[in-house]
C-alpha atoms as a PDB file:
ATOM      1  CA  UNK A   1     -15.850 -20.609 -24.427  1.00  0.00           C
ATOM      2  CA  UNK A   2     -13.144 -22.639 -24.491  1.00  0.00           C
ATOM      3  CA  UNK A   3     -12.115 -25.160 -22.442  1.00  0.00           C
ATOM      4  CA  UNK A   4      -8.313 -23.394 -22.275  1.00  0.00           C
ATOM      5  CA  UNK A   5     -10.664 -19.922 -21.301  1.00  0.00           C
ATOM      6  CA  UNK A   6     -12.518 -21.551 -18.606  1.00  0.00           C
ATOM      7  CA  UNK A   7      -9.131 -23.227 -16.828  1.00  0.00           C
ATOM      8  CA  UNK A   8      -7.798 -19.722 -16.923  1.00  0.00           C
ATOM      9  CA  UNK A   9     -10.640 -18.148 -15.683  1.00  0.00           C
ATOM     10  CA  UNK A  10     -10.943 -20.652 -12.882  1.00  0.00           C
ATOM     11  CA  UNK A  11      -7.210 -20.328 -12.081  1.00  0.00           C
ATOM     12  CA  UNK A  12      -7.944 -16.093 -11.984  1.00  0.00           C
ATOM     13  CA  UNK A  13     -10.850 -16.662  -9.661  1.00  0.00           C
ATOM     14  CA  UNK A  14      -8.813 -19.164  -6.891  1.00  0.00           C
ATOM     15  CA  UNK A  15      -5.990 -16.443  -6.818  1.00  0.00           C
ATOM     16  CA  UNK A  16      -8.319 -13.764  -6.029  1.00  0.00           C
ATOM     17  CA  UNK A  17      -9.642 -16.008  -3.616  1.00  0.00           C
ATOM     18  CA  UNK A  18      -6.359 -16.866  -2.246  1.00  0.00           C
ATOM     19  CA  UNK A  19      -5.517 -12.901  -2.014  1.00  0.00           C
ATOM     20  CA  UNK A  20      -9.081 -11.581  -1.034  1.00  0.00           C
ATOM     21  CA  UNK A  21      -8.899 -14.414   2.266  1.00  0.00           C
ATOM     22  CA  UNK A  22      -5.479 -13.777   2.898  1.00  0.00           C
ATOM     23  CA  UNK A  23      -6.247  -9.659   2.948  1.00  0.00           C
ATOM     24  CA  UNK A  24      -9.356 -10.328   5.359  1.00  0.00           C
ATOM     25  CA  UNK A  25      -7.389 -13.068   7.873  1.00  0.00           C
ATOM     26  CA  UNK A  26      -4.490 -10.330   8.384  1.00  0.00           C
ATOM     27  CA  UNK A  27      -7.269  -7.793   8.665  1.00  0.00           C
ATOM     28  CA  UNK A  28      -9.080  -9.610  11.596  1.00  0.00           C
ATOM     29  CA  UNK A  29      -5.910 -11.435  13.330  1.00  0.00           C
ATOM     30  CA  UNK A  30      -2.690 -10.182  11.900  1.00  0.00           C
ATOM     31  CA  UNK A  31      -0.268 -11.542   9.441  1.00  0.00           C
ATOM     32  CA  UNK A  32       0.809 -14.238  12.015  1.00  0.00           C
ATOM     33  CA  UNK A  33      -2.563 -15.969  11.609  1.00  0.00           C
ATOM     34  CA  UNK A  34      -1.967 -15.999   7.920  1.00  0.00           C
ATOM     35  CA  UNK A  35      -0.496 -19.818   6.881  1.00  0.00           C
ATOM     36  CA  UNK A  36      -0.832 -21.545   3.963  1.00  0.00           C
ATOM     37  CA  UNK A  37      -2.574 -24.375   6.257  1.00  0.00           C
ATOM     38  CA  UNK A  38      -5.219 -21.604   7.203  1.00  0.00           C
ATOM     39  CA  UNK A  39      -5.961 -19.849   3.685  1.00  0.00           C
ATOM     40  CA  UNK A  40      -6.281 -23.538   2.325  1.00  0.00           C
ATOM     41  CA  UNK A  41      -8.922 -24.118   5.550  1.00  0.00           C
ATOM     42  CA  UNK A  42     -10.372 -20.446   4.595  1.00  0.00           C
ATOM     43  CA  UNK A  43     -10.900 -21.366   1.017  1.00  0.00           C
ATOM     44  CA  UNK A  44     -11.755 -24.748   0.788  1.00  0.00           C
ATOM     45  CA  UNK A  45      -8.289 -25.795  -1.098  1.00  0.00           C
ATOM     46  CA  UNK A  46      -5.528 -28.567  -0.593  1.00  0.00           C
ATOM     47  CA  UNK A  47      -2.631 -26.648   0.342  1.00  0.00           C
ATOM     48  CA  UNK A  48      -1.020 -28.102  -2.878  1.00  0.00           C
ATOM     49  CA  UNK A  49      -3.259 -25.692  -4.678  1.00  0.00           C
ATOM     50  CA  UNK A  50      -2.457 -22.438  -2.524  1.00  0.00           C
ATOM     51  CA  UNK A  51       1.402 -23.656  -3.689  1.00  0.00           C
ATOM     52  CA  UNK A  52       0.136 -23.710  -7.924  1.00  0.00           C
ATOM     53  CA  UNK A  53      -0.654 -20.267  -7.286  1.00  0.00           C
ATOM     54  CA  UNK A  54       2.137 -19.095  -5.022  1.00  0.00           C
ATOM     55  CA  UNK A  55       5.444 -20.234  -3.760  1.00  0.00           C
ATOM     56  CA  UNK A  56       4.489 -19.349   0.185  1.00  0.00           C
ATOM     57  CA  UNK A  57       3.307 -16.642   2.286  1.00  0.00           C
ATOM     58  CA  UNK A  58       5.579 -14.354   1.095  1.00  0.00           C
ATOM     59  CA  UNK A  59       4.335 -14.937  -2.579  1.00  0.00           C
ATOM     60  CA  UNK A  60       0.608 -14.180  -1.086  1.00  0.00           C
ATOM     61  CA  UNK A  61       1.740 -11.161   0.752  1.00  0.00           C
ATOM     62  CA  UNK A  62       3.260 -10.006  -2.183  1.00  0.00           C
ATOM     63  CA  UNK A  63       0.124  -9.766  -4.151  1.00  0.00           C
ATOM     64  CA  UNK A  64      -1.600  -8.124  -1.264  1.00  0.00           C
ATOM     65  CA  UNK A  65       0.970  -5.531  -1.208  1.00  0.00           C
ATOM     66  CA  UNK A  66       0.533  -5.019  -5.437  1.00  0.00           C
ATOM     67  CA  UNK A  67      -3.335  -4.867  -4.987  1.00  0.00           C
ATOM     68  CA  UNK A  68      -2.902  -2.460  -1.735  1.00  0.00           C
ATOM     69  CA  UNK A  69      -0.625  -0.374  -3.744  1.00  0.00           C
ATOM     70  CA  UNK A  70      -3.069  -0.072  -6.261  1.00  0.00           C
ATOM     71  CA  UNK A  71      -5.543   0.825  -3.835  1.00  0.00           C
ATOM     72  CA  UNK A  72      -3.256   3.788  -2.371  1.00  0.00           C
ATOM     73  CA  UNK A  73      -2.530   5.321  -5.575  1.00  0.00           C
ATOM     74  CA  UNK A  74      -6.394   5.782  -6.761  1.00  0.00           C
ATOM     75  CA  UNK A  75      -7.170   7.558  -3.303  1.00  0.00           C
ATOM     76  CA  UNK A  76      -3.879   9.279  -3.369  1.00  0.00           C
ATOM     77  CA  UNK A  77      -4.947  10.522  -7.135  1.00  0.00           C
ATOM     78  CA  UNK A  78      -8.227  11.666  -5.930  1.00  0.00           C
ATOM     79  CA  UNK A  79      -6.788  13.839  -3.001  1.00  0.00           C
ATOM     80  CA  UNK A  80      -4.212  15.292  -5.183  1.00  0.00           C
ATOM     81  CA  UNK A  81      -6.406  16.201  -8.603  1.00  0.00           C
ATOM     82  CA  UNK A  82      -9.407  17.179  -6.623  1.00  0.00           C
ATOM     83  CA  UNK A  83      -7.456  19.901  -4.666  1.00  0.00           C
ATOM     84  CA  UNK A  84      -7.747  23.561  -4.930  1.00  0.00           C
ATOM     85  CA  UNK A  85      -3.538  24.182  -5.182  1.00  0.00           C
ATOM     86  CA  UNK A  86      -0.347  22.707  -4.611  1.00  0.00           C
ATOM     87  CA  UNK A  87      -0.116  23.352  -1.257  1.00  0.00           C
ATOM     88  CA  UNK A  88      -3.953  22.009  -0.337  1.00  0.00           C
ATOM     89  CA  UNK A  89      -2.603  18.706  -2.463  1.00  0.00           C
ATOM     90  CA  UNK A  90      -0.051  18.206  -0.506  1.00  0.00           C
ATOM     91  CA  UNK A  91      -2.136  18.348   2.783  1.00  0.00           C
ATOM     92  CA  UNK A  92      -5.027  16.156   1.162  1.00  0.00           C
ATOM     93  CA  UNK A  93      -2.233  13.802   0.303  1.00  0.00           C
ATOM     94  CA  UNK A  94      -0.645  13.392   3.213  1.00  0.00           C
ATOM     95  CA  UNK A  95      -3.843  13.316   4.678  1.00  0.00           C
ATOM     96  CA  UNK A  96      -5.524  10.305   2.306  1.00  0.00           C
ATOM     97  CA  UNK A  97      -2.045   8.359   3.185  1.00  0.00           C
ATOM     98  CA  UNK A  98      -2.733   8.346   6.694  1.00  0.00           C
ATOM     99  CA  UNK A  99      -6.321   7.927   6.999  1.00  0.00           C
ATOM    100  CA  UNK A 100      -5.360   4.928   5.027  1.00  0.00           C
ATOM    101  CA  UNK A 101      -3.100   3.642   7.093  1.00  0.00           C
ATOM    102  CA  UNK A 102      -5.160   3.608   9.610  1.00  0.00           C
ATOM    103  CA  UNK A 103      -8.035   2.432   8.169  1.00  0.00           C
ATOM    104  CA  UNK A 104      -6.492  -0.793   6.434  1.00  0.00           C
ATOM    105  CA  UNK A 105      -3.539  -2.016   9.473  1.00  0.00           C
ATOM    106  CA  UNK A 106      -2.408  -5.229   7.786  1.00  0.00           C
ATOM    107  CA  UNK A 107      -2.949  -3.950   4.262  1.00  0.00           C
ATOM    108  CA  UNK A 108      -0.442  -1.178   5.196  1.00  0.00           C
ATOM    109  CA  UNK A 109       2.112  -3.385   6.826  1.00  0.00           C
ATOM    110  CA  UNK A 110       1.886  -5.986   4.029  1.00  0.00           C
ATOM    111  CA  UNK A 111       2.643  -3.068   1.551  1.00  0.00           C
ATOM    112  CA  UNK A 112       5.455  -0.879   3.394  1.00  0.00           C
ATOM    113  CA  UNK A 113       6.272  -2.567   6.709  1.00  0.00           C
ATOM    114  CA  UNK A 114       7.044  -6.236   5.704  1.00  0.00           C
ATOM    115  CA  UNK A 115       9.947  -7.532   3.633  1.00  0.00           C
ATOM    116  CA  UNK A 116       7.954  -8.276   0.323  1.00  0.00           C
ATOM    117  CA  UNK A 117       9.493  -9.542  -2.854  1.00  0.00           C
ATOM    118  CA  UNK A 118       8.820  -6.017  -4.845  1.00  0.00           C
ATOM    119  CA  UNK A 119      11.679  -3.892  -6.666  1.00  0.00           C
ATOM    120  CA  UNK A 120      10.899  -0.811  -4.891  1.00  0.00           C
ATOM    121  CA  UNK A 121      12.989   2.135  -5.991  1.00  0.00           C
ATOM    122  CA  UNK A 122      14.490   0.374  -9.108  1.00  0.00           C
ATOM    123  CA  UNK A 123      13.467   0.469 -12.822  1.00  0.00           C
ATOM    124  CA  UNK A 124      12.041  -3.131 -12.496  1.00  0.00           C
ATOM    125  CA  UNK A 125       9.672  -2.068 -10.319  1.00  0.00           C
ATOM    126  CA  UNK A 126       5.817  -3.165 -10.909  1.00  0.00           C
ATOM    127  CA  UNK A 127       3.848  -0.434 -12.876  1.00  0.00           C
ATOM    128  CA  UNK A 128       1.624  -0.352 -10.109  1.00  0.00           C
ATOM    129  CA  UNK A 129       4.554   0.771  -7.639  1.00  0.00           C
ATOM    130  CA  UNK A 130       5.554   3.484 -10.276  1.00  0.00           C
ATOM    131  CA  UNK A 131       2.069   4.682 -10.242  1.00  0.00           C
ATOM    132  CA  UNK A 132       2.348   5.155  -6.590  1.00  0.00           C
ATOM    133  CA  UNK A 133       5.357   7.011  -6.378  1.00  0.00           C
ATOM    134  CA  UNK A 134       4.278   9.224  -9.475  1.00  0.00           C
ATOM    135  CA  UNK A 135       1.332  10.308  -7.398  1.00  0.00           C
ATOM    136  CA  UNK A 136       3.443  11.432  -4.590  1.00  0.00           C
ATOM    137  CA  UNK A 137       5.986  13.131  -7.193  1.00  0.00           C
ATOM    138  CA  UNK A 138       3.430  14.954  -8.893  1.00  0.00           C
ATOM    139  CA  UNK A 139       2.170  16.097  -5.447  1.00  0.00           C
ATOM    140  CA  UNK A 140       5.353  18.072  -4.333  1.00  0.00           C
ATOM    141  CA  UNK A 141       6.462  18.791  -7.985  1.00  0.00           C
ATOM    142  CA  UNK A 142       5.158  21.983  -7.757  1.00  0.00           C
ATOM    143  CA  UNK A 143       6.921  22.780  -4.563  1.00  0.00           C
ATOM    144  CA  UNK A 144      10.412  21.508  -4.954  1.00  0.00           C
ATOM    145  CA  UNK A 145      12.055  24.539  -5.948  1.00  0.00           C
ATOM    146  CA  UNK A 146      15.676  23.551  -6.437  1.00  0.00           C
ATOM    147  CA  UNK A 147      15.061  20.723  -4.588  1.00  0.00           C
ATOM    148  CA  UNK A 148      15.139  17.486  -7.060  1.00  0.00           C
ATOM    149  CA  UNK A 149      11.581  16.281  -7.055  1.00  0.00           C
ATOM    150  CA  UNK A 150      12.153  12.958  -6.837  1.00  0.00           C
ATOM    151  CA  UNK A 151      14.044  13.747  -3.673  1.00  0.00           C
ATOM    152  CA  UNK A 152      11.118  15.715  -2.093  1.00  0.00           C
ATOM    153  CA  UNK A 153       8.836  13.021  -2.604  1.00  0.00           C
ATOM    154  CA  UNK A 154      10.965   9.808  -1.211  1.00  0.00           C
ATOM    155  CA  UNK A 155      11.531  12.208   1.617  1.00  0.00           C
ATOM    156  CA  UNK A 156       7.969  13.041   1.839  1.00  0.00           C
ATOM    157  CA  UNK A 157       7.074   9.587   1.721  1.00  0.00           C
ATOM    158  CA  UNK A 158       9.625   8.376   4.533  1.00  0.00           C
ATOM    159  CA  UNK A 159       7.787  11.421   6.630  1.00  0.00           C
ATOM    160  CA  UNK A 160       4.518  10.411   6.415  1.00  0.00           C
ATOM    161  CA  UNK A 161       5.532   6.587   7.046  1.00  0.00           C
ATOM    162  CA  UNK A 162       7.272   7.258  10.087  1.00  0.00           C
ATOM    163  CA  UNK A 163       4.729   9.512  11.362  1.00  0.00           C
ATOM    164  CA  UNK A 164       2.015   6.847  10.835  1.00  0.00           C
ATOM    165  CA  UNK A 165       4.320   3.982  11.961  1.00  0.00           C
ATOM    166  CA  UNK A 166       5.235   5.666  15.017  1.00  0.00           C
ATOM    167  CA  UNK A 167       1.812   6.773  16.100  1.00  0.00           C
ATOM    168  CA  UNK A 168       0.320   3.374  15.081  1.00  0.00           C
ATOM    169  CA  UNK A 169       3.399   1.141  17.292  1.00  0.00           C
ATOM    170  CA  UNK A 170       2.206   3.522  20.433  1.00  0.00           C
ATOM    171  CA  UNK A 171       5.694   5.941  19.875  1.00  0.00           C
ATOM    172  CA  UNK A 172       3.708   8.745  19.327  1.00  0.00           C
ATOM    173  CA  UNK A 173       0.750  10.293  20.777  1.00  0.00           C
ATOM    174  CA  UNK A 174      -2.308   9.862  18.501  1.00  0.00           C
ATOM    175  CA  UNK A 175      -3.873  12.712  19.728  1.00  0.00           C
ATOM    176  CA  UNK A 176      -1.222  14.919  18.333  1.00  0.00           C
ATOM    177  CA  UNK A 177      -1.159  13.523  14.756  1.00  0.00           C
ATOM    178  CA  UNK A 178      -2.843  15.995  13.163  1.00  0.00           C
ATOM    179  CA  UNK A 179      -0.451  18.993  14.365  1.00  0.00           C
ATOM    180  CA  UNK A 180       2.455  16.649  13.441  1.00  0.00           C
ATOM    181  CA  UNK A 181       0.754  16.859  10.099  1.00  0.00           C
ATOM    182  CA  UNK A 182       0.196  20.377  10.100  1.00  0.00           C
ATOM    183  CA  UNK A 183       3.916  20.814  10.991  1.00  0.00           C
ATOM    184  CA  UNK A 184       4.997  18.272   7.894  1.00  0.00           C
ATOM    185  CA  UNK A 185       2.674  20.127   5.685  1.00  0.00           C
ATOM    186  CA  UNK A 186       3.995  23.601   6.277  1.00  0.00           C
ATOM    187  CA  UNK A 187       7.133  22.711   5.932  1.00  0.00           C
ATOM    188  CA  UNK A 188       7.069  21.221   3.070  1.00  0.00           C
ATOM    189  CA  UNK A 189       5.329  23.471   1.116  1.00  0.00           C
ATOM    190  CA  UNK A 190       7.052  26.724   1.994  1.00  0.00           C
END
């Protein structure tokens, strides 16, 4: 191996360090907690290294979203390919985006709640974004009708944000969430 192979390597290995601790900080105490002062602390670093990988805490929350993103679209491809019809992918969808959600707080907010440095909505955006939105596209494709599909799914999308937002900020009772998915589910699909 080279010694050009190992220095990239290495580099690979402290930004998946950097994102991993910076993931598991905002897990346990919120994105607050996370500082470049305290992922340098977490991983054993000078801050001057956090900075070769990333400009700042936006740069780090970035990458968490990308990864996150990433992580959304393989469960969101599961729940759609693995169901029985269009309509039972829709509910398994919507279902897969809020259990995760819920399941993964900061990850969430890092990815669609926090002002991130990603191209959303645009040509330029990340592959990994595009893979995310094709999942939900391909989910109410089959139910758009006249409806443009691509439409139906950033409207489908906002839905199932705010209703996960909104329960998760205390504006909604939890206990109701799944009828308020039942209710977003039928309507969409008829």
């Amino acid at each position: 191996m080279s010694i050009q192979t190992r220095r990239e390597r290495e580099r690979a290995e402290r930004e998946r360090l950097i994102v991993t601790a910076a993931r598991e900080l905002a897990e346990a105490e919120g994105w607050d907690a996370v500082t470049t002062r305290r992922l340098a602390e977490e991983i054993e670093y000078s801050q001057p290294v956090l900075y070769s990988h990333f400009k700042g805490k936006n740069a780090i929350m970035t990458a968490v979203a990308v990864e996150g993103i990433a992580e959304l679209t393989a469960e969101l491809h599961t729940a759609r390919t693995s169901a029985s019809d269009p309509r039972q992918a829709l509910a398994d969808v919507g279902a897969a985006y809020a259990a995760f959600a819920e399941r993964r707080p900061a990850l969430y907010d890092a990815m669609f709640t926090h002002a991130v440095d990603l191209p959303f909505a645009s040509p330029q955006a990340p592959a990994t974004l595009q893979e995310g939105f094709a999942e939900l596209l391909e989910t109410v494709r089959p139910l758009a009708g006249e409806d443009p599909p691509e439409a139906l799914a950033e409207t489908f999308w906002s839905a199932l944000h705010g209703l996960v937002t909104l329960m998760r900020n205390g504006r909604m009772r939890r206990e109701e969430h799944e009828g308020r998915m039942a209710i977003l589910i039928r309507r969409f699909s008829n």
